[in-house]
PDB file of N, CA and C in Angstrom:
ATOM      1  N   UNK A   1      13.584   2.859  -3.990  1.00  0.00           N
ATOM      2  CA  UNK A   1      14.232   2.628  -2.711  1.00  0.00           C
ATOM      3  C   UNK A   1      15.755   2.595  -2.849  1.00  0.00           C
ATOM      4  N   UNK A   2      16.098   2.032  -4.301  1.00  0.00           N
ATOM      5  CA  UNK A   2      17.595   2.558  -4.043  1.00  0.00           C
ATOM      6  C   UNK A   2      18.483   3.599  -3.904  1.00  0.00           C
ATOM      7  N   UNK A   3      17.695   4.710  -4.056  1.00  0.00           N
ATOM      8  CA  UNK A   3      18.332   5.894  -4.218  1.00  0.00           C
ATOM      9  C   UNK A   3      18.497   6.510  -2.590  1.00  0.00           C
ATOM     10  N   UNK A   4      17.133   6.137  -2.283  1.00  0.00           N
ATOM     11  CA  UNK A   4      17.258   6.044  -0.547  1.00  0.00           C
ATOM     12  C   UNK A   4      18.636   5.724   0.463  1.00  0.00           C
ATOM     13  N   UNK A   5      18.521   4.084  -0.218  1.00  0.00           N
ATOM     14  CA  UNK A   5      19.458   3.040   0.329  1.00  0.00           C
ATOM     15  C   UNK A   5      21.231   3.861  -0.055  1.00  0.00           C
ATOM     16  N   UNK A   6      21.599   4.493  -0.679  1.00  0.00           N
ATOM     17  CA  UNK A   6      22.220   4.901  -1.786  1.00  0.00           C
ATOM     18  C   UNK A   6      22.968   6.368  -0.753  1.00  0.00           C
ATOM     19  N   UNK A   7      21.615   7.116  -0.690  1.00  0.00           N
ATOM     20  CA  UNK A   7      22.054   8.317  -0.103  1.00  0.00           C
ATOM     21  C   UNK A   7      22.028   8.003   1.615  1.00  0.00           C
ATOM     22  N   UNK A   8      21.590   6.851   2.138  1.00  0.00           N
ATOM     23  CA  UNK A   8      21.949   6.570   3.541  1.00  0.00           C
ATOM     24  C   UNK A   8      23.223   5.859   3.950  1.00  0.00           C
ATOM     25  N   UNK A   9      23.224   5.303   2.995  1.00  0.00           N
ATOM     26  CA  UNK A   9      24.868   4.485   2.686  1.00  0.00           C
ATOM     27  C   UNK A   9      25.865   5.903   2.857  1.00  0.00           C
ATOM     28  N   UNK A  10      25.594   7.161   2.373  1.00  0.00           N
ATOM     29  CA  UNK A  10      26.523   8.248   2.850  1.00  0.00           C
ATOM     30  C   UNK A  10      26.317   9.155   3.619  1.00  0.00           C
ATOM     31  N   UNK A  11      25.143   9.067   4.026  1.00  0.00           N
ATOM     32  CA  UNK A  11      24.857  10.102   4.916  1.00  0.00           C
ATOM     33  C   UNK A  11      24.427   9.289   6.307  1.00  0.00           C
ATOM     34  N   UNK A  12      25.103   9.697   7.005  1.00  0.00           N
ATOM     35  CA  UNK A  12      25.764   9.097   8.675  1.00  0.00           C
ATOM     36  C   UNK A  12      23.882   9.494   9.258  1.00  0.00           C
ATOM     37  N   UNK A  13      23.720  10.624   9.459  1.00  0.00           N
ATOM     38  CA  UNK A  13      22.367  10.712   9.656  1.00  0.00           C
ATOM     39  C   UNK A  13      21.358  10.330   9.555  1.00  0.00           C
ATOM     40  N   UNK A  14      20.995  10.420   7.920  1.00  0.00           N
ATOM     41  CA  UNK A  14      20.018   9.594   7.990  1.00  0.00           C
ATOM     42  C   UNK A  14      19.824   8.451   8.033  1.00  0.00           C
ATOM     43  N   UNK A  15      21.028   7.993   7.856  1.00  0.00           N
ATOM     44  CA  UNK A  15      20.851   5.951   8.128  1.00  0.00           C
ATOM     45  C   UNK A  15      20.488   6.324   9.441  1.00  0.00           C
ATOM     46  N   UNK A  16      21.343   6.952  10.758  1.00  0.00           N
ATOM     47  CA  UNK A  16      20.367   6.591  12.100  1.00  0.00           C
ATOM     48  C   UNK A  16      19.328   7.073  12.345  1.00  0.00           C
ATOM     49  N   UNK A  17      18.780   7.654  11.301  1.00  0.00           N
ATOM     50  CA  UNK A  17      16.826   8.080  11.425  1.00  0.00           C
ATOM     51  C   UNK A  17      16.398   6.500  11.032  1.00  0.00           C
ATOM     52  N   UNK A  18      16.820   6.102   9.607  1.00  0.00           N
ATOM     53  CA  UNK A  18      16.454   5.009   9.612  1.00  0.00           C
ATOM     54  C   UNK A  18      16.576   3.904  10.486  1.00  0.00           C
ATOM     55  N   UNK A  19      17.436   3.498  11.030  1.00  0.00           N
ATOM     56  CA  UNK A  19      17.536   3.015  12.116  1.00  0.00           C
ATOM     57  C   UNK A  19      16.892   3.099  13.020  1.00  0.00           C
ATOM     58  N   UNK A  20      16.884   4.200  13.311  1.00  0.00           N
ATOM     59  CA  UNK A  20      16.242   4.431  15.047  1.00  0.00           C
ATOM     60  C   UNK A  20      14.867   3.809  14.716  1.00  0.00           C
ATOM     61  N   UNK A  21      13.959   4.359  13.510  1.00  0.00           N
ATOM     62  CA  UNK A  21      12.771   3.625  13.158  1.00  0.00           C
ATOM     63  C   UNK A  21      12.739   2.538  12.870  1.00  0.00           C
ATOM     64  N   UNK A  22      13.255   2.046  12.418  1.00  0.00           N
ATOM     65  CA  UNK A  22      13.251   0.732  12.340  1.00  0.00           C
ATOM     66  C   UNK A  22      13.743  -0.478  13.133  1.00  0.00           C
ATOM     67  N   UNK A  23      14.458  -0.188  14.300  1.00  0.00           N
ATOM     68  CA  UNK A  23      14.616  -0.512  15.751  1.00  0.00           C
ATOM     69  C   UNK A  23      13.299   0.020  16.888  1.00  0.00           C
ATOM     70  N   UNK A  24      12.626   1.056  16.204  1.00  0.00           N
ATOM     71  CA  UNK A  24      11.813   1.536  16.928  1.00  0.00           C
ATOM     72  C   UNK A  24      10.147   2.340  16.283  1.00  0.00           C
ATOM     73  N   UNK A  25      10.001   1.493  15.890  1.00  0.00           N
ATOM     74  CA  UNK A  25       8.638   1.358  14.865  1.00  0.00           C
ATOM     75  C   UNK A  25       7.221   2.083  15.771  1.00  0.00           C
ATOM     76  N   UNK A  26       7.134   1.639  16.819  1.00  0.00           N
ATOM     77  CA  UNK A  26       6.458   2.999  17.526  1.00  0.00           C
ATOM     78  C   UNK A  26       6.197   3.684  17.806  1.00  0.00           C
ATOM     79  N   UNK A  27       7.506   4.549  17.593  1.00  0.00           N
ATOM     80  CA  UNK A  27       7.982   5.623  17.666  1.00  0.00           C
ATOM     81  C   UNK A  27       6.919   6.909  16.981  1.00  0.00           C
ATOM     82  N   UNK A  28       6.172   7.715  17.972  1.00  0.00           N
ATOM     83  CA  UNK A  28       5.631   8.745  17.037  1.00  0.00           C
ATOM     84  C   UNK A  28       6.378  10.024  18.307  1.00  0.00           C
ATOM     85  N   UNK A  29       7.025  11.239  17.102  1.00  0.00           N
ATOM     86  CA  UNK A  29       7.766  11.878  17.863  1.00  0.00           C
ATOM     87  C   UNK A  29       7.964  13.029  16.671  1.00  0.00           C
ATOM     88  N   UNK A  30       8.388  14.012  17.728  1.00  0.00           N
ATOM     89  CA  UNK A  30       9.016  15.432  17.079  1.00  0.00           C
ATOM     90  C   UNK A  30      10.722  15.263  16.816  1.00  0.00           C
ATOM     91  N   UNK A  31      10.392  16.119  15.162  1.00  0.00           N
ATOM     92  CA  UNK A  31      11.951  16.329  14.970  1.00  0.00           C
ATOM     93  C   UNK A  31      12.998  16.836  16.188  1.00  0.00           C
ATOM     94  N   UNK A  32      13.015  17.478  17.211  1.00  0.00           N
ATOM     95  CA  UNK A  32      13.569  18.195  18.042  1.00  0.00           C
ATOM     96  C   UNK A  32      14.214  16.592  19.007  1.00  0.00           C
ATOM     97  N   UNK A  33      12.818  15.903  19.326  1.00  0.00           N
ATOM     98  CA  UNK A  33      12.736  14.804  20.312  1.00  0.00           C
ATOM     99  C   UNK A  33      13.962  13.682  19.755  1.00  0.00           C
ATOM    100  N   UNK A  34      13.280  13.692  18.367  1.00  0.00           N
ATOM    101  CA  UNK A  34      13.863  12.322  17.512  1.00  0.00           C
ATOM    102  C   UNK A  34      15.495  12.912  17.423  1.00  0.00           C
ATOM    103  N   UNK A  35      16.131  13.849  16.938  1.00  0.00           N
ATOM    104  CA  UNK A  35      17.127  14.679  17.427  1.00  0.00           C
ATOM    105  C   UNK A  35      17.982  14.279  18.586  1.00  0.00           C
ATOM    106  N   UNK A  36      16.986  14.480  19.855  1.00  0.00           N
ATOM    107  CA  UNK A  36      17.700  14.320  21.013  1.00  0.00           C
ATOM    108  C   UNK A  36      18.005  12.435  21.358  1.00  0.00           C
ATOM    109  N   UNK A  37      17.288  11.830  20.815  1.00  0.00           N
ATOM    110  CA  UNK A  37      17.320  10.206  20.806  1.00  0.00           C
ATOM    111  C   UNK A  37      18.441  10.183  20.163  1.00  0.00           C
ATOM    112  N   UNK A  38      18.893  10.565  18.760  1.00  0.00           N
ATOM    113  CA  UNK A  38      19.629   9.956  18.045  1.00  0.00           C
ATOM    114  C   UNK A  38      21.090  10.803  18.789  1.00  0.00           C
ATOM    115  N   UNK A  39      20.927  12.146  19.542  1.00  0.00           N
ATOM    116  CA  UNK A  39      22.411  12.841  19.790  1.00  0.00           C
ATOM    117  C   UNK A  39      22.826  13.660  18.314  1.00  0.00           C
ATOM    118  N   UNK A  40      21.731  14.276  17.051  1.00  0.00           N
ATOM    119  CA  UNK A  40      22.426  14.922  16.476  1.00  0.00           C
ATOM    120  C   UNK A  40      21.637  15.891  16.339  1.00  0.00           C
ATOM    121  N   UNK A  41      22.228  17.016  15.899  1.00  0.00           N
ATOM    122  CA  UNK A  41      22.060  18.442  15.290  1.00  0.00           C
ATOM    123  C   UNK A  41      19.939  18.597  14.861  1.00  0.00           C
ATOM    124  N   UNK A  42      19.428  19.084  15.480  1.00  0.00           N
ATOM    125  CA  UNK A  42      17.837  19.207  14.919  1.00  0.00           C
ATOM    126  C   UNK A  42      17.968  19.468  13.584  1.00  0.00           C
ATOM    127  N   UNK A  43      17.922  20.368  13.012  1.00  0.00           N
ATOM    128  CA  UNK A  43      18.234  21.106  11.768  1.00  0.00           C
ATOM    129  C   UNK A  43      18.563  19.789  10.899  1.00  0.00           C
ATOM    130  N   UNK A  44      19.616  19.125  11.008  1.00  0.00           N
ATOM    131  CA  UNK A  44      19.693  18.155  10.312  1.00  0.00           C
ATOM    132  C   UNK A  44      19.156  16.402  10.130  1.00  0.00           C
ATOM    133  N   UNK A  45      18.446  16.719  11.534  1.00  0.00           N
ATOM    134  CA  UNK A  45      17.483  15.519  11.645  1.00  0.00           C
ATOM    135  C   UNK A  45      16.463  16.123  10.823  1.00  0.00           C
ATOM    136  N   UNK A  46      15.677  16.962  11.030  1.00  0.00           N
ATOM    137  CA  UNK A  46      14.533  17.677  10.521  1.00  0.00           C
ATOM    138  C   UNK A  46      14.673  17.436   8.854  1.00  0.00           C
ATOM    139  N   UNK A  47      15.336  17.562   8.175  1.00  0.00           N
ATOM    140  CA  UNK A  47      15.846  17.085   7.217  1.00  0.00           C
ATOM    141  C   UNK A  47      15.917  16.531   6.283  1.00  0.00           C
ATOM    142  N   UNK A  48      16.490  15.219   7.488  1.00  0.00           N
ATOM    143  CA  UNK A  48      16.847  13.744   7.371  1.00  0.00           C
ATOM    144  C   UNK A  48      14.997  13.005   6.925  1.00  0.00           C
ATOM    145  N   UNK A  49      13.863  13.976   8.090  1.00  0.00           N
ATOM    146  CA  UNK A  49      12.989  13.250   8.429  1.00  0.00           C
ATOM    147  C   UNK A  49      12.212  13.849   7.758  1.00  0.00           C
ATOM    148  N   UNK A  50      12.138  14.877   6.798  1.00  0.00           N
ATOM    149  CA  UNK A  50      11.193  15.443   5.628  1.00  0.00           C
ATOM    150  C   UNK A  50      11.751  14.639   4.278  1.00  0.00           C
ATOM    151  N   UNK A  51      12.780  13.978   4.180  1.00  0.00           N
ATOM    152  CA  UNK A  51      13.582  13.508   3.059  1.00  0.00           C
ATOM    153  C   UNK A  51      12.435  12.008   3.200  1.00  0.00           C
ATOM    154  N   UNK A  52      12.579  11.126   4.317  1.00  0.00           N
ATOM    155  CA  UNK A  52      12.266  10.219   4.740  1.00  0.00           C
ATOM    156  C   UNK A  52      10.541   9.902   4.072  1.00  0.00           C
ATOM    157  N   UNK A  53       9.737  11.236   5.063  1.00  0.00           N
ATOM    158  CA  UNK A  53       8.583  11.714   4.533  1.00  0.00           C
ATOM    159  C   UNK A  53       8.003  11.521   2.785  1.00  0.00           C
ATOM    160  N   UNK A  54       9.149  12.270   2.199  1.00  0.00           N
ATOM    161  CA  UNK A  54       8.959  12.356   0.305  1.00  0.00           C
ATOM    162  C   UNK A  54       8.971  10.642  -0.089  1.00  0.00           C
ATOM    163  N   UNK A  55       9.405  10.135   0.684  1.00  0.00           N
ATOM    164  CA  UNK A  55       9.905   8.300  -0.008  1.00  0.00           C
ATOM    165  C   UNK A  55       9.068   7.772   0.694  1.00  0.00           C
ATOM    166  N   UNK A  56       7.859   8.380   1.345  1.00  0.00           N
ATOM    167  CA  UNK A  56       6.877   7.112   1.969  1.00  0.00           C
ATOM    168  C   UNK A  56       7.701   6.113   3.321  1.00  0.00           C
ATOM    169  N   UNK A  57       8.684   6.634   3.811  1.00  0.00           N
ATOM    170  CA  UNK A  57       8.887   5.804   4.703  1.00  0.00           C
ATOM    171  C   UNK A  57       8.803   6.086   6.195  1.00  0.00           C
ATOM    172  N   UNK A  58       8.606   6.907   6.125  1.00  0.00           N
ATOM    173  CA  UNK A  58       8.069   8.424   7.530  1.00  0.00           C
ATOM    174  C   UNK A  58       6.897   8.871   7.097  1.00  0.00           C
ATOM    175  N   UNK A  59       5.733   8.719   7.985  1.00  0.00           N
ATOM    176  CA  UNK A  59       4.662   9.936   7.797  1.00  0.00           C
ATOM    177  C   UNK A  59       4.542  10.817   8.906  1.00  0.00           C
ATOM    178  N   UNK A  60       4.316  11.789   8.633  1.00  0.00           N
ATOM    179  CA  UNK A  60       4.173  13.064   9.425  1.00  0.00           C
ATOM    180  C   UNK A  60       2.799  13.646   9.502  1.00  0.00           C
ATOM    181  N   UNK A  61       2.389  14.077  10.608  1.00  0.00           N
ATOM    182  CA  UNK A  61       1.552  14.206  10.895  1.00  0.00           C
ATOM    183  C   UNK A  61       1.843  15.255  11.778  1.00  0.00           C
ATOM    184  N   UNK A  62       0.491  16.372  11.432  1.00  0.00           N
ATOM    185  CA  UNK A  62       1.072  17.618  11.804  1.00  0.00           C
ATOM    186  C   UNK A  62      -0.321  18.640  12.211  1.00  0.00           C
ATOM    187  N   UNK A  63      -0.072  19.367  13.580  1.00  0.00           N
ATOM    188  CA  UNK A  63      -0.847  19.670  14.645  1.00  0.00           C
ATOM    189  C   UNK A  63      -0.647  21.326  14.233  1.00  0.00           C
ATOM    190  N   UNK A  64      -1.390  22.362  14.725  1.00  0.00           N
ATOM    191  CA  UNK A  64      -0.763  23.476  14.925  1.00  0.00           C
ATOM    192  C   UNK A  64       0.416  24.042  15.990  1.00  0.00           C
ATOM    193  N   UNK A  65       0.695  23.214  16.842  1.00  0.00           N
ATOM    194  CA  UNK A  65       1.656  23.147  17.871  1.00  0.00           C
ATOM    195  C   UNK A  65       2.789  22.349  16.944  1.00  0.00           C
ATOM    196  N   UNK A  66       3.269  21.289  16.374  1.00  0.00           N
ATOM    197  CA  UNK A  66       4.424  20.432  16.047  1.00  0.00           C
ATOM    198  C   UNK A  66       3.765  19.210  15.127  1.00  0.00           C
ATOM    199  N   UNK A  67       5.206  19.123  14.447  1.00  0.00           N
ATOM    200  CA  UNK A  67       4.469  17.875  13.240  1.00  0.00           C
ATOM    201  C   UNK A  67       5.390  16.748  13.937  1.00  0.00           C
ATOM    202  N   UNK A  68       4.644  15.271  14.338  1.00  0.00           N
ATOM    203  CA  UNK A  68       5.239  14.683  14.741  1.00  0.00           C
ATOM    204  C   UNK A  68       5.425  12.962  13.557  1.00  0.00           C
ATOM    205  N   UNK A  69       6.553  12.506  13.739  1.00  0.00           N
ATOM    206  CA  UNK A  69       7.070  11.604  12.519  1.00  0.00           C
ATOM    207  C   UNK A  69       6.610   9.922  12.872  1.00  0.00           C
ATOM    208  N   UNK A  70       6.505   9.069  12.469  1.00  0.00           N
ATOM    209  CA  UNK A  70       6.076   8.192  12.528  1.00  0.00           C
ATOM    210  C   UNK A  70       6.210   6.863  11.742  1.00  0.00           C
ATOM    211  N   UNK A  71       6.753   5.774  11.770  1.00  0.00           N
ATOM    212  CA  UNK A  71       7.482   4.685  10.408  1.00  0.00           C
ATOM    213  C   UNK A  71       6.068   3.916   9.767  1.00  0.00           C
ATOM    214  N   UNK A  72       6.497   3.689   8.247  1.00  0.00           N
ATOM    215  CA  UNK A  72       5.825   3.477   7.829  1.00  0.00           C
ATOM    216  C   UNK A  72       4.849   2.058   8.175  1.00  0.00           C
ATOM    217  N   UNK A  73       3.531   1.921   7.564  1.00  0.00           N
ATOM    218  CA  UNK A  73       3.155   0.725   7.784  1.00  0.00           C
ATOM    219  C   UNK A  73       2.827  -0.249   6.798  1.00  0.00           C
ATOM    220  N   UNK A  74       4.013   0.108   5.718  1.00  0.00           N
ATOM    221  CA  UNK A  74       3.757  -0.425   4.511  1.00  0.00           C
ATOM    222  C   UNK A  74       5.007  -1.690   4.324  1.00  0.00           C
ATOM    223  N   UNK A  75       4.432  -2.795   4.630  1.00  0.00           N
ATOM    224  CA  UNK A  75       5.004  -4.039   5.165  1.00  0.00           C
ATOM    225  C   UNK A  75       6.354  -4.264   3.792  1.00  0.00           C
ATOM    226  N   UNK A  76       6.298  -3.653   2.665  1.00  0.00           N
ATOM    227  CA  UNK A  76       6.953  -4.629   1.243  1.00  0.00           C
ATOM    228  C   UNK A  76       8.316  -3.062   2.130  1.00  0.00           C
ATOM    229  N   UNK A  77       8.276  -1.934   2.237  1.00  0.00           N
ATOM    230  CA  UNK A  77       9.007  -1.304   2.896  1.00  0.00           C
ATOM    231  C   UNK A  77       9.873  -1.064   3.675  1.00  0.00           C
ATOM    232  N   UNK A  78       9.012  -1.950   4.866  1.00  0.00           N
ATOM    233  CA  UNK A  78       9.620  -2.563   5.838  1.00  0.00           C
ATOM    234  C   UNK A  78      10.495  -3.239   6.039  1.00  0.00           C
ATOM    235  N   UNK A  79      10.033  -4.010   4.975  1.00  0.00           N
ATOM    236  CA  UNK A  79      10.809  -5.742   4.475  1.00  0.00           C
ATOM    237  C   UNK A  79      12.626  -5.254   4.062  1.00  0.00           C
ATOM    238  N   UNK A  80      12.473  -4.205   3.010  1.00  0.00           N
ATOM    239  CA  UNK A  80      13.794  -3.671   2.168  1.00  0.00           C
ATOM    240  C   UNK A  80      13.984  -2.586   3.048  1.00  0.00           C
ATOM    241  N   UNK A  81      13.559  -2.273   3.875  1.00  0.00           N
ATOM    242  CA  UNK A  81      14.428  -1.499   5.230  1.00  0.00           C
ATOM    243  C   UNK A  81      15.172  -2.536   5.913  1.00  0.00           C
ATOM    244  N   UNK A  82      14.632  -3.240   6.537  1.00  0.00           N
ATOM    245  CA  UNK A  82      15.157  -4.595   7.603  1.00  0.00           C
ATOM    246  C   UNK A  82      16.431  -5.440   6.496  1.00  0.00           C
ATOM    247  N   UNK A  83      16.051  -5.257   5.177  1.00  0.00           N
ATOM    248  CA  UNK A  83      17.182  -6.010   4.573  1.00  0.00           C
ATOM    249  C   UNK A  83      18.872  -5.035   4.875  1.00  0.00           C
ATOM    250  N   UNK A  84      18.302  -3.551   4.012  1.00  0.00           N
ATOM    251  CA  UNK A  84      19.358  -2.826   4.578  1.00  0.00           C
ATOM    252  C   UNK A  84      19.842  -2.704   5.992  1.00  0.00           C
ATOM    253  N   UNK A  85      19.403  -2.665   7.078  1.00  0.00           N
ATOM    254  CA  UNK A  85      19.866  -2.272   8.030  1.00  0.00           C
ATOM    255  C   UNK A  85      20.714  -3.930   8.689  1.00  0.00           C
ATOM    256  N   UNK A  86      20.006  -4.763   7.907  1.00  0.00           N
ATOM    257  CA  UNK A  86      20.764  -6.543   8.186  1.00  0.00           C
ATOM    258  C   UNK A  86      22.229  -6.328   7.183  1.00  0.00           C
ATOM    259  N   UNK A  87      22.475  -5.390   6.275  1.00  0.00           N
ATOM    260  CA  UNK A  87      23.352  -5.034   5.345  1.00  0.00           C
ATOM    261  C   UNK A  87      23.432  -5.800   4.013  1.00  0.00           C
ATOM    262  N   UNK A  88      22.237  -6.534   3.957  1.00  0.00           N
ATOM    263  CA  UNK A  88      21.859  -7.567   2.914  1.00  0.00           C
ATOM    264  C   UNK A  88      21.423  -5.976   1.837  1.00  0.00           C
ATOM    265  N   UNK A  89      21.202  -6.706   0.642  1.00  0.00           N
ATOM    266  CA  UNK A  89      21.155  -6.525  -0.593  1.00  0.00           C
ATOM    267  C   UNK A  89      19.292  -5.976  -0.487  1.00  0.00           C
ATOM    268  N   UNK A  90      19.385  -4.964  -1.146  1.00  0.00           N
ATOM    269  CA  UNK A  90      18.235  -3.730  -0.944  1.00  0.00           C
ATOM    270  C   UNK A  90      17.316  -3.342  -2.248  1.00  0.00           C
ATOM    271  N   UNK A  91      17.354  -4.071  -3.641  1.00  0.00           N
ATOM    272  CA  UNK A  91      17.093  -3.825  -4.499  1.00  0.00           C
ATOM    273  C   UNK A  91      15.677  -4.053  -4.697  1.00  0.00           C
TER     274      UNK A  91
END
């Protein structure tokens, strides 16, 4: 998770993927959608939210029409998300 924490700390984007999920944990949605919530570039949400996917903290789930994204429900995850986004210590 630190490498996560690490590369969101510089990348403006995906901290607000993380964010947005983690303000919004219900959330099951298309890259395009999740895009238009956050106000940035698809292409680089899409991204943001296959990166997310590889670290277990997004699952995706995927239709022949659109793969739509979804936050994890893996509570120890959760926990060191909510620490980062409180700006507490993430280790």
């Amino acid at each position: 998770m630190k490498e996560v924490f690490k590369k969101a700390a510089q990348d403006g984007i995906l901290k607000k993927v993380m964010f947005f999920y983690h303000e919004n944990p219900g959330c099951i949605d298309s890259a395009d959608n999740i895009a238009s919530w956050i106000s940035e570039d698809n292409k680089v949400v899409l991204n943001s939210l296959e990166y997310l996917v590889s670290k277990h903290i997004l699952n995706k789930d995927e239709t022949s029409a659109a793969a739509a994204y979804s936050y994890t429900q893996n509570k120890k995850i959760i926990e060191k998300i909510s620490l980062f986004v409180k700006g507490g210590r993430c280790d």
